[in-house]
Every structure is written in structure tokens, then in C-alpha cells.
Protein backbone atom coordinates (compact mmCIF):
# COMPACT_ATOMS: atom_id res chain seq x y z
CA UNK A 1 0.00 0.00 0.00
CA UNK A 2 1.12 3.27 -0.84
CA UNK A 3 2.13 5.69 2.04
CA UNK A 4 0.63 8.68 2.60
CA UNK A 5 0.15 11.73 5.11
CA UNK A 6 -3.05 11.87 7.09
CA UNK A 7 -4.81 15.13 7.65
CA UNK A 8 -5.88 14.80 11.27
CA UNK A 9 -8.91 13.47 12.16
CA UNK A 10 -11.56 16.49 11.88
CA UNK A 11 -9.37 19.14 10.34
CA UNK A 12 -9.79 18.31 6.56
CA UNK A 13 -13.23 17.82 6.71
CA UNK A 14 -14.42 20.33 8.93
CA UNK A 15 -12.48 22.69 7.59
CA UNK A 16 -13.91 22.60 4.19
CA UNK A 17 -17.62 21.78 5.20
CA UNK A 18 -18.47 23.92 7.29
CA UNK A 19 -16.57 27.12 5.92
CA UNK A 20 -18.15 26.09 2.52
CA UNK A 21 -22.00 25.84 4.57
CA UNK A 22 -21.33 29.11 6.74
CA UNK A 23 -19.17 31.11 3.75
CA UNK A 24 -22.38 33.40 3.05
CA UNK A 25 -23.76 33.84 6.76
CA UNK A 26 -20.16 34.61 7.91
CA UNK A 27 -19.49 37.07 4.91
CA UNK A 28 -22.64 38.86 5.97
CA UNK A 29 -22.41 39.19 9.32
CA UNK A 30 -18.49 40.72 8.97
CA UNK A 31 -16.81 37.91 10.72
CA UNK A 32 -15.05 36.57 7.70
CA UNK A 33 -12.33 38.30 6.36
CA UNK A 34 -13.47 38.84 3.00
CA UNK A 35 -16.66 40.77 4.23
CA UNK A 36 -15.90 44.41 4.11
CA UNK A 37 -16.87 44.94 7.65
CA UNK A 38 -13.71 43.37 8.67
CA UNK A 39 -13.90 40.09 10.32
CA UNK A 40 -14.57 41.95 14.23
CA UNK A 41 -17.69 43.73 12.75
CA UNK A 42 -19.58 42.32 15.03
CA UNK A 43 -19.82 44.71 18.74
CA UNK A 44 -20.38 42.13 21.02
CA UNK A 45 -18.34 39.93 19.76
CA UNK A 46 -15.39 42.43 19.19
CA UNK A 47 -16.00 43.43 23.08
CA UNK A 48 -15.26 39.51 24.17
CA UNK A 49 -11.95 39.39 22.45
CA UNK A 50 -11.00 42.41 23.16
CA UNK A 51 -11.76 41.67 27.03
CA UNK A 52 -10.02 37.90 26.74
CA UNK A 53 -7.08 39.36 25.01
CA UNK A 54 -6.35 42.33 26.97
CA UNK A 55 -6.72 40.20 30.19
CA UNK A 56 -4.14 37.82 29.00
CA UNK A 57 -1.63 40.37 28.22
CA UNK A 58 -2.13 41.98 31.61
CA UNK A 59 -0.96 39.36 33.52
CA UNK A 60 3.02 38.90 33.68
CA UNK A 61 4.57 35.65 33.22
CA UNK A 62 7.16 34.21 35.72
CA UNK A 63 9.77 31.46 35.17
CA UNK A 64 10.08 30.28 38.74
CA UNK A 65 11.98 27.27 40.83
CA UNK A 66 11.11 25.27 43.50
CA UNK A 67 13.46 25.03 46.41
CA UNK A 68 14.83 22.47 48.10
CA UNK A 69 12.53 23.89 51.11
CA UNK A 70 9.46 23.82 49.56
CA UNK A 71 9.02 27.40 48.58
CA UNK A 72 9.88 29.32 45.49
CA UNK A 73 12.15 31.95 43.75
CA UNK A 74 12.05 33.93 40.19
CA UNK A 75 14.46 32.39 38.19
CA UNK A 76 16.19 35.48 36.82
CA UNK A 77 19.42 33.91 35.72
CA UNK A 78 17.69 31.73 33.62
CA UNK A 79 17.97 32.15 29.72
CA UNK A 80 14.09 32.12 28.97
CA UNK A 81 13.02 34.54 31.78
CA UNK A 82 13.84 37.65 29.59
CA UNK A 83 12.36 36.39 26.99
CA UNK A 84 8.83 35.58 27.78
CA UNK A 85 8.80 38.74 30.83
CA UNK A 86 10.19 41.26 27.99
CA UNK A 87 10.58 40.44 24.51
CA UNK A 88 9.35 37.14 22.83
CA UNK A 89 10.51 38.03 19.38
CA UNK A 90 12.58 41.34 17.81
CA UNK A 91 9.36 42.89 16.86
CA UNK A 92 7.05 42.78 19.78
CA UNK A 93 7.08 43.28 23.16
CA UNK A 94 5.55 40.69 25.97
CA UNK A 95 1.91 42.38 26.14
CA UNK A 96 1.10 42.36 22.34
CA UNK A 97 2.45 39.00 21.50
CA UNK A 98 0.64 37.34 24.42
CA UNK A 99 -3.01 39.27 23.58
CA UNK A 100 -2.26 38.57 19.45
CA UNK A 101 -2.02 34.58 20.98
CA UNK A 102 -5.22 34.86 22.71
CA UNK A 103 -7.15 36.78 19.94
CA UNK A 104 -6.28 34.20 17.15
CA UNK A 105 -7.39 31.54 20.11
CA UNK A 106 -11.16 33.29 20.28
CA UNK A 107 -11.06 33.82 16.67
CA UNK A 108 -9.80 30.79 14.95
CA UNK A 109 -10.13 28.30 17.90
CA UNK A 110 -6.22 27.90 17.87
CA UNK A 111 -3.16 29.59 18.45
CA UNK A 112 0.46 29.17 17.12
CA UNK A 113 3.74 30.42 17.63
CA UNK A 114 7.37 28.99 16.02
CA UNK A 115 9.84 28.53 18.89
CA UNK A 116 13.47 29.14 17.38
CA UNK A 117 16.92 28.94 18.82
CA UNK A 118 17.07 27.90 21.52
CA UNK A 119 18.16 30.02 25.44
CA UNK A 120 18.43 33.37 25.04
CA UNK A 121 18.43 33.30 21.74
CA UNK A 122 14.70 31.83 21.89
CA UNK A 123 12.24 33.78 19.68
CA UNK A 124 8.21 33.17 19.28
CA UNK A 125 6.79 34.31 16.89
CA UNK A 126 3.14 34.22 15.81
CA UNK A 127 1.24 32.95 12.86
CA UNK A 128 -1.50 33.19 11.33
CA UNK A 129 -4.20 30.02 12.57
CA UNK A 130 -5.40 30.23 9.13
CA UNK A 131 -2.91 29.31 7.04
CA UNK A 132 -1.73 26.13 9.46
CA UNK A 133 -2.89 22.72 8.52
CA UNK A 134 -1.87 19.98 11.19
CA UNK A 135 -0.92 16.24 9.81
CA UNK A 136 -0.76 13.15 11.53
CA UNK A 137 2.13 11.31 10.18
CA UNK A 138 0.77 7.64 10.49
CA UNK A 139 2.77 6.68 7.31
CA UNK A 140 5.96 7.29 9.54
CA UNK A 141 7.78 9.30 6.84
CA UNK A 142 9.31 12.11 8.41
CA UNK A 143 10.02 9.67 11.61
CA UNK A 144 10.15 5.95 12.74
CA UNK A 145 7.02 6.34 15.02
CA UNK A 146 4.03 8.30 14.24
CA UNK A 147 3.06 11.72 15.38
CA UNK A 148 1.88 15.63 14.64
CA UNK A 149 3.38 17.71 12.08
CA UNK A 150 2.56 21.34 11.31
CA UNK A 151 2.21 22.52 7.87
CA UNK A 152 1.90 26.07 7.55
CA UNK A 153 1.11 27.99 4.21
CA UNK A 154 3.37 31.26 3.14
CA UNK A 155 3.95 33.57 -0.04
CA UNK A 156 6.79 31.69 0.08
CA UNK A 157 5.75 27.88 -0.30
CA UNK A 158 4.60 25.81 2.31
CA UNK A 159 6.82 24.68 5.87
CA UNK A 160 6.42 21.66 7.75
CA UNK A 161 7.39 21.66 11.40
CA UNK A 162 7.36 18.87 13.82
CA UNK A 163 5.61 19.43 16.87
CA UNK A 164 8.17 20.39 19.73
CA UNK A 165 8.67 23.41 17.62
CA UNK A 166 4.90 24.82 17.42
CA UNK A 167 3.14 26.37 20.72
CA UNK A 168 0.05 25.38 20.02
CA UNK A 169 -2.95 26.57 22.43
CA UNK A 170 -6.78 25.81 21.51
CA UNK A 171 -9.93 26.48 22.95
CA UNK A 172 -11.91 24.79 25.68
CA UNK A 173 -14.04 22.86 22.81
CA UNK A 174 -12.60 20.53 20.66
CA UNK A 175 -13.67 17.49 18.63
CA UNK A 176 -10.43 15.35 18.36
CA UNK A 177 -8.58 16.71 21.24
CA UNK A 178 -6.13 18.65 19.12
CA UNK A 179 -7.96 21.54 17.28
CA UNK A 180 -10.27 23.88 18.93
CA UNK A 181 -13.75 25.15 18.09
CA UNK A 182 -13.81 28.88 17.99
CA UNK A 183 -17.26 30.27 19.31
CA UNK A 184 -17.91 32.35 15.86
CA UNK A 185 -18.15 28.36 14.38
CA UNK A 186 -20.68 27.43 17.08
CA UNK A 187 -22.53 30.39 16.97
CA UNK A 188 -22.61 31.36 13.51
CA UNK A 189 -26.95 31.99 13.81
CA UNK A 190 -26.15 33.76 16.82
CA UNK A 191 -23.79 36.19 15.53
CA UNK A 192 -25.37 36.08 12.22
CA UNK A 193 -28.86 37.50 14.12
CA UNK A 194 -26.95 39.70 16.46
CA UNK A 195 -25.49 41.43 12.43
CA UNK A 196 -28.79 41.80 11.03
CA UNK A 197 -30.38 43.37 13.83
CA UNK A 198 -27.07 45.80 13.65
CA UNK A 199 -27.64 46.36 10.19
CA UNK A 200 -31.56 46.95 10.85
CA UNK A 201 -30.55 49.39 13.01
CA UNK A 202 -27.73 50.92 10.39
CA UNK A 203 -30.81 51.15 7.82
CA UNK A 204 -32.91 52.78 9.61
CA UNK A 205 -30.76 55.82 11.07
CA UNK A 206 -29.92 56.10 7.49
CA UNK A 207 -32.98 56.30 6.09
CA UNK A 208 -34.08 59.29 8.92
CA UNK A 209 -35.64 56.61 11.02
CA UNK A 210 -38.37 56.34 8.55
CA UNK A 211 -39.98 52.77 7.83
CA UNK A 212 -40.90 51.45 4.25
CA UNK A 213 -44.31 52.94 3.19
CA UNK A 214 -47.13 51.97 0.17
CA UNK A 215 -47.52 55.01 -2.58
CA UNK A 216 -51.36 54.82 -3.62
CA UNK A 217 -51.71 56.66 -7.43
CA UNK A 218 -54.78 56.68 -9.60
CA UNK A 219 -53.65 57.13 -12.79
CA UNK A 220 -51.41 54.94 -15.46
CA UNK A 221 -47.65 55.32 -14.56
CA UNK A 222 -45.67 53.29 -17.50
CA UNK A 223 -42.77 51.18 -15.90
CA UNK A 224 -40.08 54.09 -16.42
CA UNK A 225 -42.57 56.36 -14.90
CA UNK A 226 -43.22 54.74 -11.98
CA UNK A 227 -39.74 53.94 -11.00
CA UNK A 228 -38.67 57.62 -11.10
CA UNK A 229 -41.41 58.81 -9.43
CA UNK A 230 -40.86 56.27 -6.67
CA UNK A 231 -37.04 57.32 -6.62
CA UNK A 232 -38.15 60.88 -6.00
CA UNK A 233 -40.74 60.00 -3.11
CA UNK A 234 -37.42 58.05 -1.96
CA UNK A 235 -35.21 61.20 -1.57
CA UNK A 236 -37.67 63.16 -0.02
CA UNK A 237 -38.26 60.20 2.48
CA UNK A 238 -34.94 59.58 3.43
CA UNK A 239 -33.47 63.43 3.33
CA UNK A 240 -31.34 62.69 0.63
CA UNK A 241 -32.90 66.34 -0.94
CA UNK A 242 -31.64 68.40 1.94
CA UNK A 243 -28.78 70.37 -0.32
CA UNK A 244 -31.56 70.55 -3.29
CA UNK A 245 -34.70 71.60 -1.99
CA UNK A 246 -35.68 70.71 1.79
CA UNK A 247 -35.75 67.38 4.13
CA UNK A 248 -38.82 68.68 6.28
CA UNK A 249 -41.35 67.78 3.43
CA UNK A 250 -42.22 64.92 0.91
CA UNK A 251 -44.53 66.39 -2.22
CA UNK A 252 -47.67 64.51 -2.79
CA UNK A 253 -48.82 64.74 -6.38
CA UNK A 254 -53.12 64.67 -6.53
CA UNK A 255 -54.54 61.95 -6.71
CA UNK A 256 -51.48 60.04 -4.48
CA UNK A 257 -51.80 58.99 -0.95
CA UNK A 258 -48.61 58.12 1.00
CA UNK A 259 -49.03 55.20 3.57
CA UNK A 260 -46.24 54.88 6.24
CA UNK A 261 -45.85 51.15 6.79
CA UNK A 262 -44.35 51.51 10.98
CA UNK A 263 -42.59 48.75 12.18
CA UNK A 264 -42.23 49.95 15.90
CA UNK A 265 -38.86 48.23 17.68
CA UNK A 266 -40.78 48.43 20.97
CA UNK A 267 -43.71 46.13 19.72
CA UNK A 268 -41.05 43.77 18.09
CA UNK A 269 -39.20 43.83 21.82
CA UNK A 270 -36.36 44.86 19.32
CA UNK A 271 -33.80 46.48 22.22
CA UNK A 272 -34.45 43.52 24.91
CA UNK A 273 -34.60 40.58 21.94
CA UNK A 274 -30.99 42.80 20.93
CA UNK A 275 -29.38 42.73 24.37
CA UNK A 276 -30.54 39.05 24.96
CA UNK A 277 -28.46 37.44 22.00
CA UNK A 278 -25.57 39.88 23.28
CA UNK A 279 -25.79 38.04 26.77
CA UNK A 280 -26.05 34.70 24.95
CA UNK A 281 -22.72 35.43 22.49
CA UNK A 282 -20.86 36.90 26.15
CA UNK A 283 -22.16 33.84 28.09
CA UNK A 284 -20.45 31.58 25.49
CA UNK A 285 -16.86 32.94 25.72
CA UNK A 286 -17.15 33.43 29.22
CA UNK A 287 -17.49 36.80 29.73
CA UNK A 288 -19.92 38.32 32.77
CA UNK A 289 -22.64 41.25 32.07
CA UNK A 290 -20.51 43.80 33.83
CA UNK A 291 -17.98 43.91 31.36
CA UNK A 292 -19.79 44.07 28.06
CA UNK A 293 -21.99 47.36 29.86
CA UNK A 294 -24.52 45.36 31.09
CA UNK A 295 -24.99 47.03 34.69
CA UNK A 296 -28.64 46.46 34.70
CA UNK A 297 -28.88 44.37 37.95
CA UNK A 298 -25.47 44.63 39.06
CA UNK A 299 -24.26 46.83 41.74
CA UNK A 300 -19.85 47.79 42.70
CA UNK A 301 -20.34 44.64 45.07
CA UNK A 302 -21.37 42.21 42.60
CA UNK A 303 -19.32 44.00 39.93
CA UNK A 304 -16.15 43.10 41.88
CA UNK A 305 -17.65 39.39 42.47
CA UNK A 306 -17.91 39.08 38.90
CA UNK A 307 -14.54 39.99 37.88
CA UNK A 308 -13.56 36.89 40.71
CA UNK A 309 -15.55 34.83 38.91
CA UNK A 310 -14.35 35.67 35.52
CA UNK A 311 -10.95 34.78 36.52
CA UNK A 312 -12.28 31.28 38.62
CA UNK A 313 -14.44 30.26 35.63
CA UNK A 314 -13.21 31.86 32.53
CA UNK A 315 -9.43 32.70 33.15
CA UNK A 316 -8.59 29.89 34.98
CA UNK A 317 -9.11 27.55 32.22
CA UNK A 318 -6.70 29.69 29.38
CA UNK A 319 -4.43 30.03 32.05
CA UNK A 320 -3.48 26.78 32.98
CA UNK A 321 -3.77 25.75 29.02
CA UNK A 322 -1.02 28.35 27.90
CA UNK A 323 1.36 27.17 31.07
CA UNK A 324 0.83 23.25 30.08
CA UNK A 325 2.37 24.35 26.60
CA UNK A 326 4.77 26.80 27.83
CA UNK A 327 6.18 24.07 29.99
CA UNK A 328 6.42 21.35 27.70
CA UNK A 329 7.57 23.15 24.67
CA UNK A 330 10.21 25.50 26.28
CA UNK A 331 11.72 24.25 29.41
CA UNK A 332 13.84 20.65 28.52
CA UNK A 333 13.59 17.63 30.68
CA UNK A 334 16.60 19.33 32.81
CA UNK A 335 14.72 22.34 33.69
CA UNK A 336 12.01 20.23 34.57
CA UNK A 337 13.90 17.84 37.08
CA UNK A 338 16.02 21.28 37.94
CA UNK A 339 12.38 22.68 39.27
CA UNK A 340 11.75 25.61 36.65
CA UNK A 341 7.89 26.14 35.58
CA UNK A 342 6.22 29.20 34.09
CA UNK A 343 3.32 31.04 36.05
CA UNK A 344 1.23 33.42 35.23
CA UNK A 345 0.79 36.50 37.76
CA UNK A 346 -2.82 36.66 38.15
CA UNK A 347 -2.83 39.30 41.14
CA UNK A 348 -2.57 41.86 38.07
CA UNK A 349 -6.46 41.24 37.94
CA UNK A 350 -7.52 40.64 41.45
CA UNK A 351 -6.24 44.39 43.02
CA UNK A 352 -8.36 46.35 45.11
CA UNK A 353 -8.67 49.89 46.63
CA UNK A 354 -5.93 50.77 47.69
CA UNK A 355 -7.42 50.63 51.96
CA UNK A 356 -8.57 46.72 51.15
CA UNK A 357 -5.17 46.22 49.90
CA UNK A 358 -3.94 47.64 52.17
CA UNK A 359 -5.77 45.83 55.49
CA UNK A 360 -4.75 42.53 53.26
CA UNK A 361 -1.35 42.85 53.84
CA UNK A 362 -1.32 44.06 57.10
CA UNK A 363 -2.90 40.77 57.94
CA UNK A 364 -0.45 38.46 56.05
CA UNK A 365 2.42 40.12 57.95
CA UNK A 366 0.23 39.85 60.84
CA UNK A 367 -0.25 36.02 60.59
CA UNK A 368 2.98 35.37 59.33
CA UNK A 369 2.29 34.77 55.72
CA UNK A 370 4.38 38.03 54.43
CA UNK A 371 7.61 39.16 55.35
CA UNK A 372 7.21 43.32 55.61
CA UNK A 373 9.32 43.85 52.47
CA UNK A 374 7.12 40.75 50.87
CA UNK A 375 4.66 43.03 51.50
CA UNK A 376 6.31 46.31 50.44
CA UNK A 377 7.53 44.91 47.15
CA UNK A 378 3.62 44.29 45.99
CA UNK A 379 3.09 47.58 47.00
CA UNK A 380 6.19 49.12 44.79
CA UNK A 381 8.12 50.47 48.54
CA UNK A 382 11.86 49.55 48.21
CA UNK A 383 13.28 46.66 50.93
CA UNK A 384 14.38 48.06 54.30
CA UNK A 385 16.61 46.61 56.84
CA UNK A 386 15.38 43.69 59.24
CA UNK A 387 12.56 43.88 57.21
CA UNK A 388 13.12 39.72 56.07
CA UNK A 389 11.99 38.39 59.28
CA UNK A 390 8.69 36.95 59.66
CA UNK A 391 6.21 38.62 62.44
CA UNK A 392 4.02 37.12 64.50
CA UNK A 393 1.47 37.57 67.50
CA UNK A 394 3.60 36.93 70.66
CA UNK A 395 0.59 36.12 72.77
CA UNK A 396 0.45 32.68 69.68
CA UNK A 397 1.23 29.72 71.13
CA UNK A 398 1.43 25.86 69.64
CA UNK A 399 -1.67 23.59 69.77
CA UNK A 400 0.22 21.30 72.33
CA UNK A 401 1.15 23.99 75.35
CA UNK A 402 -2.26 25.60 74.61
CA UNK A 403 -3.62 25.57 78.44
CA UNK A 404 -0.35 25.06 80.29
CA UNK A 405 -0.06 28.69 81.16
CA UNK A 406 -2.34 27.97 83.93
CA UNK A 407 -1.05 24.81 85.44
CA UNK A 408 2.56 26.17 85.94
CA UNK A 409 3.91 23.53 84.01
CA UNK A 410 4.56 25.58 80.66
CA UNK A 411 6.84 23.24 78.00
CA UNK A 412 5.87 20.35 79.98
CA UNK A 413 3.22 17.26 79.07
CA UNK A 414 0.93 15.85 82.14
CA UNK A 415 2.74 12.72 81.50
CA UNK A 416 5.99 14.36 82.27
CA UNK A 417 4.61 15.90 85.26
């Protein structure tokens, strides 16, 4: 039998059926990218990546090491911490690479970077999840057992790279367990609804907020006739004869009777039918009410508990996805055993006024959990001296002399007694 490269299970046929069956929907509703409302026409659905993204690239990412103690330290001196705390590749900094990562996740379902070099010399840079094609190699031609490859499209030809050289981060949803869904392919009626009520909208600002309406006439109008007079009523309608004569009037010839056809957008529930599929599209990539505008039962309280629970049940997810593949494909089995790992700094998102922030720290150095310049780094105060030493209550005592104070036996058992 002749040997040949399989297209992974999912990829080859999804990717042509169901572009092919949503190719007009998506064109129309501006999330492809040869409609020529861009492929983020949509609002709501511009306002989730653009809340996923920029949340991503907030957060800093640490190389750290475990100690031999069972605590932790920033690896500074390694090669790789510069790289992925400053500058991932010549032409972007940190921030922008790691929010273009998690916008081609939303969009595409998948996100991919090329790792090259290797150390310091490591670069990552991003392409585009649209021109990458993954292969299963079950013909074991590019190696002697079978596994991914990643074939990726260019001006200049196409590239195949194996996989230890990809970053490759998908979506929650995925029908093989190696490509994601993006949410724009599960809710193409969704989105497509959420455009035409948009462009409903559009039309009708346009045309002066003034609905379609029936012309009556009594006398014989040949084809030609009709259409210009129709045109004319048109102009008038819409205000497009503001420069020539006015856009306060519409001429009515005798014998004509102009019937305003009103479509009201409070009887059609137009706003609340509007803001539901908004909720819908937000609910599906995991992003609350609050941050989409939506403040209609929400108060500061619940606001804040939201953004908690965005990072618990939306960010926690992405979070630990990105660190599984910056683990694997970056450290080497040395750094591993050595006790290097990546982690993300998700404090960035969790800060509060600056007197809860405060009272929080004064209780960690309180209870021992902080060291005062622990505590005065996270505020941005410089280190001062003797300030190393972990504080605690001195009226604290262990579980086993609890009581003794009053027996006169302190530091001594009953037995030993």
C-alpha cells in the first residue's frame, strides 16, 4: 500500500464543510475576512476578544523554581526569563504578543507560535491560525514512530514543522482533542442575528428613522414612470434632498396617498430581543454582564464578584492551558527535574482599593504569611533593613502547650509531670 500523510482526524473535513455551509452567513455578518466589515464587525463579539485578550496580556509571566525547602524563587538567571517577561521576538514586546495569541485563540479556535533557537536566543513568533494545517504522520515518513506535524502555508511555499517546535494553544471545545472550536463556528446563527439586527438598526438611522411605506396613485404610470417617481418619493423620504430643496417635506402629487408602513422596535421587543443574544454570544466565551456594559442588575459589590468569577471560571481555564504548553515546549527535561515552571501572575487582575489592599497585607504580615518587604515589594516600597523576618502575635502559642499557662507547668506534658 502506498504511504501517505493523514490530515488529522476532523481538520480536513471540517475545515472545508463547514466554511463552505457558513461562507455566506459569515461574509454577511463581517466575521469573515473577506466581508468588508472586517472580520470583528460584530460589537459584542469584538467586546469579548477584546476583554479575553487584553486580560491575558495583563498578567506577567514568571519562570520560577522550587526550592529544596518547599518554597519558590524567580528564576532570573535563567535564559528564557527575559524572553517571555520582555521580549518574545525582535518585533514585539511581551503584552502584544501574548493578547495577538489569545485573539487568534477566540477567533480561529487555535493559536500558534514557532519557537526558534534555543536560550536566550529563543524567539516566538506568531502565525496566522489560518494558514496552518496539522498532519498526523501515520505513514511514519518524516520519523520511525508516528506523530503531529505542522504545515503552515506562506507567499513563500509551504513549511512543515514537527511538533516540539509549534506552541500550540486551543480552545476549551474541541472534537479530536487537538484543534479547537472557535465560538464564531458554534454560533454562527447567533452572531449572524446579532449582524442583522445591527444592520436593521444601520438602515434605519440612514434612512431618517423612517420605515418602508405603500404610494397609492390613480392614474397609469408606464414602468419608467413609476420607477422615477418612486425614486423621487425616496429622496424626499430619506433626506437625501436636503442640499436641493428641503428634508422637512415629501410632495404629494393629486390623486397620491402616501401610507407609512411603521414597524415599531418596541412592539417587536427589538432592544431587549438585541441585548438578549448579546448576553447569549458573552455567556459563550465566558465573559460576565458587567464587562460588556450590562450594569442592569449589578451593583460595585457584585461588579467586583464578577470579575472573581471571571478569573475562577473563565481565566482559569486559558491560564493553565497556555502554562501546560509553555512548559512542555520550552523548558527541557533538565529544567524540569532542575524545578523551573512558568506562572502566570494573576494578582494583576484581582487588586483592590488601595485601603482593602492595604488591610490585606497588614494581615499576612500579621499572621505570618508576608515578610514586611514581601509586602512592600507588591506595593512598589523599596526593601528596608530587618525587614526579612517573619512577624508574629507573641501572645500565639502551639496547639500542644495551649492551656499550660495555667497549670505552671509551661513546656511540659501531664505525663511528664
Amino acid at each position: 500500500m502506498k504511504k501517505r500523510f493523514n490530515v488529522f482526524k476532523g481538520i480536513a473535513t471540517r475545515r472545508t464543510q463547514t466554511e463552505q455551509q457558513m461562507m455566506s452567513s459569515l461574509d454577511f455578518l463581517g466575521i469573515s475576512d473577506s466581508s468588508r466589515r472586517g472580520p470583528l464587525g460584530q460589537a459584542t463579539y469584538f467586546a469579548c476578544l477584546k476583554v479575553l485578550s487584553e486580560s491575558m496580556g495583563k498578567m506577567p509571566l514568571k519562570l520560577l523554581q522550587s526550592t529544596p525547602d518547599g518554597g519558590t524563587r524567580t528564576a532570573t538567571e535563567h535564559p528564557l526569563y527575559s524572553v517571555l517577561k520582555y521580549r518574545p521576538n525582535n518585533a514585539m514586546p511581551s503584552t502584544g504578543w501574548m493578547s495577538t495569541q489569545e485573539m487568534q485563540r477566540n477567533h480561529y479556535g487555535n493559536a500558534y507560535a514557532l519557537i526558534t533557537e534555543a536560550g536566550s536566543k529563543t524567539q516566538l513568533l506568531p502565525l496566522d491560525a489560518s494558514q496552518m494545517r496539522v498532519i498526523y504522520d501515520d505513514a511514519r515518513w518524516l520519523d520511525t514512530v508516528p506523530r503531529l506535524w505542522y504545515q503552515y502555508s506562506t507567499s513563500h511555499g509551504q513549511r512543515l514543522f514537527p511538533a516540539e517546535n509549534i506552541l500550540h494553544v486551543r480552545t476549551s471545545t474541541s472534537l479530536d482533542g487537538i484543534l479547537g472550536l472557535s465560538v464564531r463556528e458554534i454560533l454562527a446563527l447567533n452572531l449572524e442575528a446579532m449582524q442583522s439586527a445591527q444592520d436593521m438598526q444601520n438602515k434605519l438611522f440612514n434612512n431618517g428613522l423612517t420605515a418602508k411605506m405603500v404610494v397609492q396613485y390613480t392614474s397609469g404610470l408606464s414602468d419608467e414612470n413609476r420607477d422615477e417617481f418612486l425614486k423621487i418619493i425616496d429622496k424626499f423620504a430619506t433626506g437625501k434632498m436636503k442640499d436641493e430643496v428641503t428634508d422637512l417635506a415629501i410632495p404629494r402629487p393629486i390623486g397620491t396617498q402616501i401610507t407609512p408602513l411603521n414597524v415599531k422596535l418596541t412592539d417587536a421587543q427589538f432592544v431587549e430581543l438585541k441585548k438578549y443574544s448579546a448576553l447569549e454570544i458573552a455567556a459563550a466565551m465566558g465573559i460576565k454582564p458587567n464587562q460588556i456594559n450590562d450594569y442592569d442588575k449589578s451593583s460595585y459589590a457584585s461588579a467586583e464578584a464578577q470579575q472573581l468569577s471571571f478569573y475562577v471560571d473563565t481565566l482559569l481555564y486559558i491560564i493553565k492551558m497556555y502554562e501546560d504548553e509553555f512548559n512542555y515546549k520550552l523548558l527541557s527535561d533538565f529544567d524540569r527535574q532542575q524545578g523551573y515552571f512558568f506562572k502566570f501572575n494573576f494578582n494583576v487582575l484581582l487588586r483592590a482599593d488601595l485601603a482593602t489592599q492595604t488591610e490585606a497585607l497588614t494581615k499576612a504580615i500579621q499572621n505570618s504569611l508576608y515578610t514586611p518587604n514581601e509586602a512592600r515589594e507588591f506595593v512598589d516600597m523599596p526593601a528596608l533593613p530587618g525587614g526579612d523576618n517573619l512577624l508574629c502575635n507573641g501572645s500565639m502559642l502551639p496547639v500542644s502547650l495551649a492551656g499550660q499557662q495555667y497549670t505552671g507547668k509551661e513546656g511540659k506534658t501531664d505525663e511528664a509531670a
